[in-house]
N, C-alpha and C. Protein backbone atom coordinates (compact mmCIF):
# COMPACT_ATOMS: atom_id res chain seq x y z
N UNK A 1 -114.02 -68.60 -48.95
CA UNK A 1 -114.83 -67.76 -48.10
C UNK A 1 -115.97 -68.62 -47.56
N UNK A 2 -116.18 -68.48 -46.35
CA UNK A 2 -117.29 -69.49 -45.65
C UNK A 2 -118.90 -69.17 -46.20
N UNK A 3 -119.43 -69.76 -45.80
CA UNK A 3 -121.17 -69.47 -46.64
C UNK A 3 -121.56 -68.57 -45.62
N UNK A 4 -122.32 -67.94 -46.13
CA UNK A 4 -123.15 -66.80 -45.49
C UNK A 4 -124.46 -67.65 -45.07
N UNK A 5 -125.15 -68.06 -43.83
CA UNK A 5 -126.49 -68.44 -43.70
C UNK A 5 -127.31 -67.07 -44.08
N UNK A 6 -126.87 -65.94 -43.69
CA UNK A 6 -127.96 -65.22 -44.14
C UNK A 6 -127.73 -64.37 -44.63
N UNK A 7 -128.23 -63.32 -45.73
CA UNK A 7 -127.93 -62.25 -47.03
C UNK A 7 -127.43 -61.10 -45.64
N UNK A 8 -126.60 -61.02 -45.22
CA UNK A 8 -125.85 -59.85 -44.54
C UNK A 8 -125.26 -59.16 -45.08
N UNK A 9 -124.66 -59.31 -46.39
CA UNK A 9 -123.97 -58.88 -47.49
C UNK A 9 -124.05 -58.70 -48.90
N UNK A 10 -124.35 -57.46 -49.16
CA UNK A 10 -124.31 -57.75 -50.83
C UNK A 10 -123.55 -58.18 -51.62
N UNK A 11 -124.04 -58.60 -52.88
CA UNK A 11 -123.14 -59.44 -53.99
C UNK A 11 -121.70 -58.45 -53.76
N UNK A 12 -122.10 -57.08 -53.93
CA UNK A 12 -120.72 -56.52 -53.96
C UNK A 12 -119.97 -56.48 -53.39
N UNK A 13 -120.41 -56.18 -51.57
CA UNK A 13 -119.30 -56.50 -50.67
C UNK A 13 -119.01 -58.16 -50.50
N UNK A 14 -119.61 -58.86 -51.01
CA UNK A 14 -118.98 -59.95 -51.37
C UNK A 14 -117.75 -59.94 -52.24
N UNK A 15 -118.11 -59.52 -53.26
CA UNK A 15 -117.28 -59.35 -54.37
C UNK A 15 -115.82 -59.05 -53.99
N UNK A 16 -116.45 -57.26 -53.57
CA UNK A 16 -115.11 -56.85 -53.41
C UNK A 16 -113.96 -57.71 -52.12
N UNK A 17 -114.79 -58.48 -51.17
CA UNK A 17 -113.81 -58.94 -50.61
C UNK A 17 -112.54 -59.98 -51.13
N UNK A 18 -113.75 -60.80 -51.85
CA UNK A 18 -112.90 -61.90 -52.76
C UNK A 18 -111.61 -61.08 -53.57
N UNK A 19 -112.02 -60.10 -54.49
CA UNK A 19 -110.54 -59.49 -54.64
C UNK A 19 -109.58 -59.27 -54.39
N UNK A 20 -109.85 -58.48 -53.23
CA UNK A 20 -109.15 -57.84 -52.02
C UNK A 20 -108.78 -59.00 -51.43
N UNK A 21 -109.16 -60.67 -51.36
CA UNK A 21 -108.55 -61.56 -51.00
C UNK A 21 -107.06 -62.61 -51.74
N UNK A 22 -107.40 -62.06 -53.65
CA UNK A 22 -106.53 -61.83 -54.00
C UNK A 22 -105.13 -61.29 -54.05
N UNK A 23 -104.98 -60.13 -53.61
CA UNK A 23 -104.13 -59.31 -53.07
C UNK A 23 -103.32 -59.98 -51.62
N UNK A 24 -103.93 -61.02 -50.84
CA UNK A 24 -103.94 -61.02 -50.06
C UNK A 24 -102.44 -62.30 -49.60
N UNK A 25 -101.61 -62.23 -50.68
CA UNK A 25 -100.47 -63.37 -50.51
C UNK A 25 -99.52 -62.88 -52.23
N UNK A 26 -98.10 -62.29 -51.68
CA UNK A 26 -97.59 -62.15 -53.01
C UNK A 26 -97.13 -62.76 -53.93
N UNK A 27 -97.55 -64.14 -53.74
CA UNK A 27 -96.81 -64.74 -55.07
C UNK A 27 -98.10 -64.40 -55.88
N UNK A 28 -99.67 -64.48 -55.50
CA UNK A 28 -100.53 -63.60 -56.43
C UNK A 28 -100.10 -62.31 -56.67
N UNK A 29 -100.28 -61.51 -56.51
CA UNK A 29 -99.24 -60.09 -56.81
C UNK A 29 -98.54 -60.54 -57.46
N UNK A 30 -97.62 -61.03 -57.48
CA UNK A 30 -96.20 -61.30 -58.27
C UNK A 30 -96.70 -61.98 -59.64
N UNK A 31 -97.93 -63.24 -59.28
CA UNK A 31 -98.19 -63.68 -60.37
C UNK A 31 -99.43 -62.61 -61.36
N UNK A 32 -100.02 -61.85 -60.82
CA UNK A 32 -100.63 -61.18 -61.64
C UNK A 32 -99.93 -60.15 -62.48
N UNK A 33 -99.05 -59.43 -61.78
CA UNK A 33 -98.05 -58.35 -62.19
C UNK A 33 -96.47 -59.42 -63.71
N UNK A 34 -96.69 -60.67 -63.32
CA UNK A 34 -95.85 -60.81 -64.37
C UNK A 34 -96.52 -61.40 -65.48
N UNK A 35 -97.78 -61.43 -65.63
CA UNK A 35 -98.76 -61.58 -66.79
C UNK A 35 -99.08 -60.60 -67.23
N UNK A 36 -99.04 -59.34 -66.62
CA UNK A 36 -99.29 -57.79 -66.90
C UNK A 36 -98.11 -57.79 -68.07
N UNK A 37 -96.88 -58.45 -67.45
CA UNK A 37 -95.39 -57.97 -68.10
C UNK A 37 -95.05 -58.72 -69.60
N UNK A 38 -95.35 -60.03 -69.76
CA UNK A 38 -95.75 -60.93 -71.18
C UNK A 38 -96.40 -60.00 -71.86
N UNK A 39 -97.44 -59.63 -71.13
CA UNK A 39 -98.24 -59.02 -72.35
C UNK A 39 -98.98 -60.54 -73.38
N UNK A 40 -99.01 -61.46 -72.85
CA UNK A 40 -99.55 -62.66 -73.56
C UNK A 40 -99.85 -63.42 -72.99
N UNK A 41 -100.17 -64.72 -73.06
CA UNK A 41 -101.05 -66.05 -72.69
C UNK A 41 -99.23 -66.60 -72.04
N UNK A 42 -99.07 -67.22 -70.80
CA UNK A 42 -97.96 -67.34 -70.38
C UNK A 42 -98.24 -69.02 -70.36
N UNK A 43 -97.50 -69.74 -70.54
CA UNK A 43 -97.69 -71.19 -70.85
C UNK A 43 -96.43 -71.76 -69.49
N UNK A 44 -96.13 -72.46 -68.93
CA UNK A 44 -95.19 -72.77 -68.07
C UNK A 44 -94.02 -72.38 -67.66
N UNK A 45 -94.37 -70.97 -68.14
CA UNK A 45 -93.14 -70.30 -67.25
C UNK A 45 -92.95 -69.69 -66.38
N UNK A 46 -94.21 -69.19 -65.54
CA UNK A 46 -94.67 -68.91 -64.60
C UNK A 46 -93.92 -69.79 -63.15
N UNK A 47 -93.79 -70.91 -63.13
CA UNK A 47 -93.06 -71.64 -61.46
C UNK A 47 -91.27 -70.91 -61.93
N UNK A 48 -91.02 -70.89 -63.16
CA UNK A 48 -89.09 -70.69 -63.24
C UNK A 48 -89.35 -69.35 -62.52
N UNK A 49 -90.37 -68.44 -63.20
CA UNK A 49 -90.14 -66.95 -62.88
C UNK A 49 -90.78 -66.67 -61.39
N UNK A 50 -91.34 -67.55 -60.81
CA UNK A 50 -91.88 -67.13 -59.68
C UNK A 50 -91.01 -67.31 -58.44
N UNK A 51 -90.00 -68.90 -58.97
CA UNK A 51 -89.65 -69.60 -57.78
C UNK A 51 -89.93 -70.34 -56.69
N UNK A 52 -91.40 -70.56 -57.44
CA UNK A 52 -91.85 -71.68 -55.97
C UNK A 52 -92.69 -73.42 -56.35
N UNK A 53 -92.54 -73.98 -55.71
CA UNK A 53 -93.03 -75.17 -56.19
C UNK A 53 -94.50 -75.13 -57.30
N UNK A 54 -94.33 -76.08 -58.01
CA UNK A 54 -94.96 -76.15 -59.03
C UNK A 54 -96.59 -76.21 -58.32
N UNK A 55 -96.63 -77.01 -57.33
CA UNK A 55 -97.91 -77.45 -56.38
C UNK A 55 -98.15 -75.76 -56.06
N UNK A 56 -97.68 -75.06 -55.44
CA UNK A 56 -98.28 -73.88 -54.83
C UNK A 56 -98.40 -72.77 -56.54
N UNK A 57 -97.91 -72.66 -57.29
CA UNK A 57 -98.32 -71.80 -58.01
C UNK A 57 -99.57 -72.10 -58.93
N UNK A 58 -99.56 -73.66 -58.74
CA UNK A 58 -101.10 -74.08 -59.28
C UNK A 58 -101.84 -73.60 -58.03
N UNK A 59 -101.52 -73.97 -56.92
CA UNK A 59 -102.88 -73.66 -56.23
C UNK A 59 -103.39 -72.00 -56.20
N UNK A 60 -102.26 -71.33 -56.60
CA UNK A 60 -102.07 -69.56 -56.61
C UNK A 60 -103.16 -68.98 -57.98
N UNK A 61 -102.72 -69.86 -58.88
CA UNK A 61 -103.29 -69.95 -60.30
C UNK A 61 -104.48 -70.42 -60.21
N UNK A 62 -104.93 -71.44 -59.56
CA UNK A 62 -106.77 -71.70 -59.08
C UNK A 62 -107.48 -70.84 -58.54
N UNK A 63 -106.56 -70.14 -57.20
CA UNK A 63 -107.30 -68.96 -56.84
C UNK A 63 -107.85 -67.95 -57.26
N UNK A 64 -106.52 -67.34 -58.39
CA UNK A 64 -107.03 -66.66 -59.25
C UNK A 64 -108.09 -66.86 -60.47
N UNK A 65 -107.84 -67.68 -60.66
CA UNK A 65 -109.17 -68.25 -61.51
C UNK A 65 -110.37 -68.21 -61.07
N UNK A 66 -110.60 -68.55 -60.02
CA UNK A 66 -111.95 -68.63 -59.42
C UNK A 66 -112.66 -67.35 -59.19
N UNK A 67 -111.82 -66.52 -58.92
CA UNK A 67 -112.52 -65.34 -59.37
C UNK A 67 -112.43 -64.78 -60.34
N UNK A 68 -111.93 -65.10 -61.45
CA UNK A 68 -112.19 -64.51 -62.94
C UNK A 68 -110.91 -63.66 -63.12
N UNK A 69 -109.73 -63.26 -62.27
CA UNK A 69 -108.54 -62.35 -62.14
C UNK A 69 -107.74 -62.79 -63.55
N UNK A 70 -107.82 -64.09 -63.97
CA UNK A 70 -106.98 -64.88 -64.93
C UNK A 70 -107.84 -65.74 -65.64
N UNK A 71 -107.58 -66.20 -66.41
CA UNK A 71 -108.45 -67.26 -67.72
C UNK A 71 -107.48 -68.10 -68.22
N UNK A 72 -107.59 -69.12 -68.34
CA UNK A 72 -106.57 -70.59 -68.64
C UNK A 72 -107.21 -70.99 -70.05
N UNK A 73 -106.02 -71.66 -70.58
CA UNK A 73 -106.72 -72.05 -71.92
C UNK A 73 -105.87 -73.36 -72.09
N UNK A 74 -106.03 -74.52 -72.59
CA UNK A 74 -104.95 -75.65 -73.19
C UNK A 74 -105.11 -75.94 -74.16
N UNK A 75 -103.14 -75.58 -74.45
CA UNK A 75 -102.28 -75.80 -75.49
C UNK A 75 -102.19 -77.07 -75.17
N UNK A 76 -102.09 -77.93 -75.88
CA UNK A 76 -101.44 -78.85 -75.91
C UNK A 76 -101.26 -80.16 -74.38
N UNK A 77 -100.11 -79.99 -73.69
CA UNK A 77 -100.06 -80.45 -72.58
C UNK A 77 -100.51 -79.68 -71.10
N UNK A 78 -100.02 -78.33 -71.42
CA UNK A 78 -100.30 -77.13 -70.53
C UNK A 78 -100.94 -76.60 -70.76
N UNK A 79 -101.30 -75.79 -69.87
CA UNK A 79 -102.11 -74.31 -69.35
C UNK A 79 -101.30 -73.15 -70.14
N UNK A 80 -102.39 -72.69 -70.43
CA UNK A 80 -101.49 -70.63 -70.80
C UNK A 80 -102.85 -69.90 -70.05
N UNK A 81 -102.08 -69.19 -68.94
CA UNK A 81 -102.73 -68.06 -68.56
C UNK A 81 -102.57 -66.79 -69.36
N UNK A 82 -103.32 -65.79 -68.58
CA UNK A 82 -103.64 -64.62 -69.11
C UNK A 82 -104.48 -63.93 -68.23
N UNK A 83 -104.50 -62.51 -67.77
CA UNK A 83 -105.50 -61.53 -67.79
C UNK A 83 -106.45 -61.54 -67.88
N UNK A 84 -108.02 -61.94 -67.56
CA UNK A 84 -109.00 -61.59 -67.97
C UNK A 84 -109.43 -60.30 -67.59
N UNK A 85 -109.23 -59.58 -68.96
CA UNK A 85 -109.72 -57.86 -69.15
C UNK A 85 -110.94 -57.67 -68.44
N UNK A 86 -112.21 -58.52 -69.23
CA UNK A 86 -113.59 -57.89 -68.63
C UNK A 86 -113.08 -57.81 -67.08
N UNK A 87 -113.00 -58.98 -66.44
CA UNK A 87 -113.13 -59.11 -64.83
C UNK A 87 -112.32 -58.06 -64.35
N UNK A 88 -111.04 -57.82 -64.68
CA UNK A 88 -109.99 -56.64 -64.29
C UNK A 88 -110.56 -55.27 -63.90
N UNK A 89 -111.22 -54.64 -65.29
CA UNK A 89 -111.98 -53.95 -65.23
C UNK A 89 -112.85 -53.67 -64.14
N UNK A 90 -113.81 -54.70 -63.72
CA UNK A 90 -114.80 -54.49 -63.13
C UNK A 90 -114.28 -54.50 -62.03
N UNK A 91 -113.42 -55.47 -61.17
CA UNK A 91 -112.85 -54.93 -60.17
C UNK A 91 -111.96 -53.68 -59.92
N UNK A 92 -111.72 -53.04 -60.96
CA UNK A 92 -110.49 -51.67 -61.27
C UNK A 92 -111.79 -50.63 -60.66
N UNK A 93 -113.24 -50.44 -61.17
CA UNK A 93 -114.58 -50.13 -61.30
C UNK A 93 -114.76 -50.21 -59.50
N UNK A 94 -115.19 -51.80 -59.40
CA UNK A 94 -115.69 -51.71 -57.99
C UNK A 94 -114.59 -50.91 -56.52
N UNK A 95 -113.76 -51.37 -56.88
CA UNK A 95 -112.92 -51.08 -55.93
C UNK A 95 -112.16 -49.35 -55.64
N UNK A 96 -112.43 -48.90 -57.16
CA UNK A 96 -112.25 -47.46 -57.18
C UNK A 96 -113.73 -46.88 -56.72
N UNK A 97 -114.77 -47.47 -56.48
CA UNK A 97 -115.76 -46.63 -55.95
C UNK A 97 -115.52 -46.98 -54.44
N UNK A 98 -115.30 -47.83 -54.00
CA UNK A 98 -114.91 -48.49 -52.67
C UNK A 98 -114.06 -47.29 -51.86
N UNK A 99 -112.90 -47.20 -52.88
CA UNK A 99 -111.86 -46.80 -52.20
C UNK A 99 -112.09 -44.03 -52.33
N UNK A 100 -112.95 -44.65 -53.15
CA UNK A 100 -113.37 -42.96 -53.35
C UNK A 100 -114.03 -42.45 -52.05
N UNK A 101 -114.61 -43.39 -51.40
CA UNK A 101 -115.73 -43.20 -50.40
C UNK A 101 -115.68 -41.78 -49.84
N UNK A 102 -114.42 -41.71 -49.68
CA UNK A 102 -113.34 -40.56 -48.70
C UNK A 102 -113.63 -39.51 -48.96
N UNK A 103 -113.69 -39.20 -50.22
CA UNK A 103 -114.12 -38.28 -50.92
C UNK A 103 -115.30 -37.23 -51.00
N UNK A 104 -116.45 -38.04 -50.59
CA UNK A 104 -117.68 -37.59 -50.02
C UNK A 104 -116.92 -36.70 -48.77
N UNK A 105 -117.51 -35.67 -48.80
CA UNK A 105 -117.42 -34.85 -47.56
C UNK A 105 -118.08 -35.64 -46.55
N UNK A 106 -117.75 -35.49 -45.23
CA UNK A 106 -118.44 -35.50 -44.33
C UNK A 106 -118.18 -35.15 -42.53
N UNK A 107 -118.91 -34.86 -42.04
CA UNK A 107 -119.36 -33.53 -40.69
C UNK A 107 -118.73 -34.94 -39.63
N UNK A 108 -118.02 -35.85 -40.06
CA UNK A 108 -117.89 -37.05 -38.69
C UNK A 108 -116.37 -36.26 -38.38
N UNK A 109 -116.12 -35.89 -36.94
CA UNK A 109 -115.21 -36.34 -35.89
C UNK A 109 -113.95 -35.32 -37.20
């Protein structure tokens, strides 16, 4: 995301965009939804089950990282991803108030 010269935006609609930028290519989808499915720390099996070069699911796997969506840990030679709960949460949080908005009555059109 490019720099903001000036506070036009709060942390949150910051926030929530970065998420929502997550979402925004499915081999994320695909890779978040099959860490949902382990149910555990997934260690290199992630490119067999995804199907795509080893180079793009790291770079898929950085993305997610950078915003906190996933947490890496090393075993040994590799990476084991995983879920990071707190962050999940809070975007499950921000984005359900985001998306409630609707909800508020209102007299527009």
């Amino acid at each position: 995301m490019e720099i903001i010269k000036e506070n036009r935006f709060t942390e949150e609609q910051t926030q929530i965009a970065l998420f929502a930028k997550a979402f925004g290519h499915p081999a994320r989808v695909k890779i978040l939804q099959y860490l949902f499915e382990s149910k555990s720390c997934v260690c290199g099996d992630i490119v067999d089950e995804i199907g795509l070069a080893q180079s793009t699911i790291s770079q898929h796997l950085k993305e997610l990282k950078n915003i906190g969506l996933i947490q890496g840990s090393v075993e040994g030679t590799s990476v084991c991803y995983c879920i990071n709960n707190e962050t999940w949460t809070k975007m499950k949080d921000m984005l359900g108030e985001f998306f409630d908005q609707d909800l508020i009555s209102s007299d527009c059109c």
